[in-house]
N, C-alpha and C. Protein backbone atom coordinates (compact mmCIF):
# COMPACT_ATOMS: atom_id res chain seq x y z
N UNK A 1 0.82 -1.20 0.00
CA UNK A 1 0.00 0.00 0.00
C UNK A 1 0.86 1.26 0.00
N UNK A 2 2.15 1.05 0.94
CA UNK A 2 2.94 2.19 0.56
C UNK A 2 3.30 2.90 -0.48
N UNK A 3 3.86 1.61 -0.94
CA UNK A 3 4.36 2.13 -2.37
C UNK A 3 3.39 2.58 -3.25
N UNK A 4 2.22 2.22 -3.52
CA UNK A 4 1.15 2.26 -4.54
C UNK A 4 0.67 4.00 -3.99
N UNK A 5 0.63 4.75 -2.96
CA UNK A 5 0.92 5.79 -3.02
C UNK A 5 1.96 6.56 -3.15
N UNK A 6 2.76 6.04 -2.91
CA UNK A 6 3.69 7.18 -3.30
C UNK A 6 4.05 7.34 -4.55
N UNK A 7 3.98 6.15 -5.42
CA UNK A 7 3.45 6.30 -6.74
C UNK A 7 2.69 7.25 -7.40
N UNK A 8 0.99 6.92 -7.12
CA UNK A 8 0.60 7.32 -7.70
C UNK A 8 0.64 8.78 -7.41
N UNK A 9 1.00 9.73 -6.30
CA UNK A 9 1.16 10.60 -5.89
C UNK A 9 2.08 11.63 -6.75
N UNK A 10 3.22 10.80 -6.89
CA UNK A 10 4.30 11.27 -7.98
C UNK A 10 3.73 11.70 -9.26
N UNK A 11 3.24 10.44 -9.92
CA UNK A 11 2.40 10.79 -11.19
C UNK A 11 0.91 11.87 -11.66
N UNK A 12 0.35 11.73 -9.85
CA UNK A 12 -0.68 12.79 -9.96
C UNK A 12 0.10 14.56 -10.15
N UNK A 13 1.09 14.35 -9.65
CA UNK A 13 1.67 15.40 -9.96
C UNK A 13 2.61 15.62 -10.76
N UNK A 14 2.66 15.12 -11.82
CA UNK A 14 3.58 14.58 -12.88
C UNK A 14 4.82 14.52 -12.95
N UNK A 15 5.23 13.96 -12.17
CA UNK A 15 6.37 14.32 -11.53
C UNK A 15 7.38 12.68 -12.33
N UNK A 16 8.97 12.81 -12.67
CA UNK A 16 9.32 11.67 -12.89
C UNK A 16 10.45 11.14 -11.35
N UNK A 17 10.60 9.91 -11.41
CA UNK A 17 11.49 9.41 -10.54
C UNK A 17 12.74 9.62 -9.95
N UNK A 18 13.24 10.53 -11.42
CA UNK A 18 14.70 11.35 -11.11
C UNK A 18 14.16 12.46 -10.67
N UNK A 19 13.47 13.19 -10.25
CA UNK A 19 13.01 14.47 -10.18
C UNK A 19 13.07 14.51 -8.26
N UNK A 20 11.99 13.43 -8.15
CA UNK A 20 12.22 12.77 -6.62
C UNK A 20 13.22 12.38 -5.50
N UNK A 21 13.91 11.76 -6.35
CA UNK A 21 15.17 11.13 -6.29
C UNK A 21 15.72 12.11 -5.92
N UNK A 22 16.06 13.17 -6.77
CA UNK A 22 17.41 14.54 -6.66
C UNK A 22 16.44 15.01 -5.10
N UNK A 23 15.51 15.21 -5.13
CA UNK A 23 14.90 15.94 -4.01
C UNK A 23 15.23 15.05 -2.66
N UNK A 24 15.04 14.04 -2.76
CA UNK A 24 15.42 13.35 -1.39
C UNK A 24 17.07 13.11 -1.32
N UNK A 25 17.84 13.47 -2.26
CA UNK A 25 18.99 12.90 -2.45
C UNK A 25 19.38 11.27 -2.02
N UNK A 26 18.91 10.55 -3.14
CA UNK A 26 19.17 9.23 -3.37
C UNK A 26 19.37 9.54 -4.79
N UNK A 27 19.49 8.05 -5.15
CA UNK A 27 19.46 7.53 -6.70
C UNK A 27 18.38 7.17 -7.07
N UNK A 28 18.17 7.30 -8.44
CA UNK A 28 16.90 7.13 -9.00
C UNK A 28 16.64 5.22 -8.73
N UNK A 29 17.62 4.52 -8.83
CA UNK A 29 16.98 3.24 -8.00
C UNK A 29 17.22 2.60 -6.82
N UNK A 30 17.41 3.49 -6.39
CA UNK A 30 16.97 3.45 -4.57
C UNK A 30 15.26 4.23 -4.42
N UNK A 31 14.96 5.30 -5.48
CA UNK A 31 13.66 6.17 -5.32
C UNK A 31 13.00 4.67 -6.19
N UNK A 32 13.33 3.92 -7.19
CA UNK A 32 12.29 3.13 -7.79
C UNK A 32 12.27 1.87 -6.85
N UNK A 33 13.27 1.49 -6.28
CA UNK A 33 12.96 0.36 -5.04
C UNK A 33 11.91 0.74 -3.99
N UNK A 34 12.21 2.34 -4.04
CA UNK A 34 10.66 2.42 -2.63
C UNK A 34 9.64 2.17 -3.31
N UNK A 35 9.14 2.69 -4.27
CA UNK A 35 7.66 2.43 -5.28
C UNK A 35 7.65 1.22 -5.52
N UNK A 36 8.75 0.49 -5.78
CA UNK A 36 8.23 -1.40 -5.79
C UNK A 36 8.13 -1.80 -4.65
N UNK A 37 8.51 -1.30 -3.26
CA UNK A 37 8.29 -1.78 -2.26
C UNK A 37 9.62 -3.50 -1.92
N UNK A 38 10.41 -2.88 -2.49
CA UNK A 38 11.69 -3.83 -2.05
C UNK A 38 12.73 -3.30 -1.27
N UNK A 39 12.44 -2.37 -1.01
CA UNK A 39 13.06 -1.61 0.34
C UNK A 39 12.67 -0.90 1.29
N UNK A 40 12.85 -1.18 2.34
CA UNK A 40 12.14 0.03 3.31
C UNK A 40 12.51 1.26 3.37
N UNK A 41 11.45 2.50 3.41
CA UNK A 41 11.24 3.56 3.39
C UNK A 41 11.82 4.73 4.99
N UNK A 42 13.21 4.87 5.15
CA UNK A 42 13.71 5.48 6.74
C UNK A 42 12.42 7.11 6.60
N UNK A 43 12.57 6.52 7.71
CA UNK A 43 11.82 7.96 8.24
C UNK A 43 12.07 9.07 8.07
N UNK A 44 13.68 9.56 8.22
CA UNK A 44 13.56 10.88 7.49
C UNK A 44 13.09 11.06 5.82
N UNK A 45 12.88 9.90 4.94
CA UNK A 45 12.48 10.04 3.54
C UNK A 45 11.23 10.39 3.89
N UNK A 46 10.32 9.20 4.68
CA UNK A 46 8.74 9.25 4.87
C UNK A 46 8.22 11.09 4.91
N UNK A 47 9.18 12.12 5.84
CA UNK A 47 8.60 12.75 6.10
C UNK A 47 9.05 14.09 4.85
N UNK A 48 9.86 14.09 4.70
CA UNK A 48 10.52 14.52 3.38
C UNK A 48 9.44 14.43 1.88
N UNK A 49 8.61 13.30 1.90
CA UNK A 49 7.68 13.08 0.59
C UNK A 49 6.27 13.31 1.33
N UNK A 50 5.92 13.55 2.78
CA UNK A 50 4.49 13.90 3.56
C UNK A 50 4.75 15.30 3.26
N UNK A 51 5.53 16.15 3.30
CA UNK A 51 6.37 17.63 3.53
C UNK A 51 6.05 18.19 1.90
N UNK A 52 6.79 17.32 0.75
CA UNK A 52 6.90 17.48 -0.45
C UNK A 52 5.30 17.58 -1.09
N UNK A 53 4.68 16.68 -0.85
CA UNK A 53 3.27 16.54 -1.43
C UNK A 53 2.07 16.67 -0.56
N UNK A 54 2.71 17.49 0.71
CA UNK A 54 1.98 18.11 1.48
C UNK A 54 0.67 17.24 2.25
N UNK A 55 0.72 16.17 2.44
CA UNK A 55 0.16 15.35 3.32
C UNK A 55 0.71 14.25 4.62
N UNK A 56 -0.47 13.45 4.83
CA UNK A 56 0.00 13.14 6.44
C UNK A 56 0.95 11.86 6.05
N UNK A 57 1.84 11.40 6.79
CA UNK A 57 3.03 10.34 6.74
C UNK A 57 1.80 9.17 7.21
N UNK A 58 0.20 9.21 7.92
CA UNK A 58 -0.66 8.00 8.27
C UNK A 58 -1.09 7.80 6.56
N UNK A 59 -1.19 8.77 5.83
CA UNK A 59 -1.67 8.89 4.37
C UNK A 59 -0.87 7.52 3.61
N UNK A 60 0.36 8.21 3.94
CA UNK A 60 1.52 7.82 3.13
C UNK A 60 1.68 6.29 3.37
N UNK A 61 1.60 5.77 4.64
CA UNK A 61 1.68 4.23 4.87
C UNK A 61 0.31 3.64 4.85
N UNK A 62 -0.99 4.03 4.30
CA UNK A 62 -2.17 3.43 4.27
C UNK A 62 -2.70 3.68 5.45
N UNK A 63 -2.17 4.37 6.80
CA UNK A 63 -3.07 4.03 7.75
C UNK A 63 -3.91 5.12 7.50
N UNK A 64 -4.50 5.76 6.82
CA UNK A 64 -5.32 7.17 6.47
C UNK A 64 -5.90 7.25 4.86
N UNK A 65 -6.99 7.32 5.01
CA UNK A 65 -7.38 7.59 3.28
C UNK A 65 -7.44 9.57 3.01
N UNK A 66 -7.37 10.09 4.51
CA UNK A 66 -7.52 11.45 4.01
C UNK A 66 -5.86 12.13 3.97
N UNK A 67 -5.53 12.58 3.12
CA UNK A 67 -4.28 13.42 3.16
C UNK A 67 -3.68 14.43 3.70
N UNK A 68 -4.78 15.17 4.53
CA UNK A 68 -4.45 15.79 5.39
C UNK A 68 -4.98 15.58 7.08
């Protein structure tokens, strides 16, 4: 569920993977391992992409359907 938002989140805002990536400072596949969900997501990223796309970090891990 994580990943499948932060996905689609990216794309609602048309945003590409390198774009993300430079913003959190990682690599673009370390940013595409979080969206497949083959790596875990550290907390300072979690709050870094709640901050970026301006909603709640409960959003961001499924425990919340509202975004703010």
């Amino acid at each position: 569920m994580v990943f499948e938002n932060i996905r689609n989140l990216r794309e609602d805002h048309d945003k590409v993977q390198t774009e993300l990536a430079e913003y959190l400072n990682v690599k673009q596949t370390t940013y595409s391992k979080y969206e497949l969900g083959k790596i875990n997501i550290p907390i300072d990223i979690f709050i870094k992409l709640a901050d970026y796309y301006d909603v709640t970090i409960d959003y961001l891990v499924g425990r919340s359907k509202d975004k703010k």
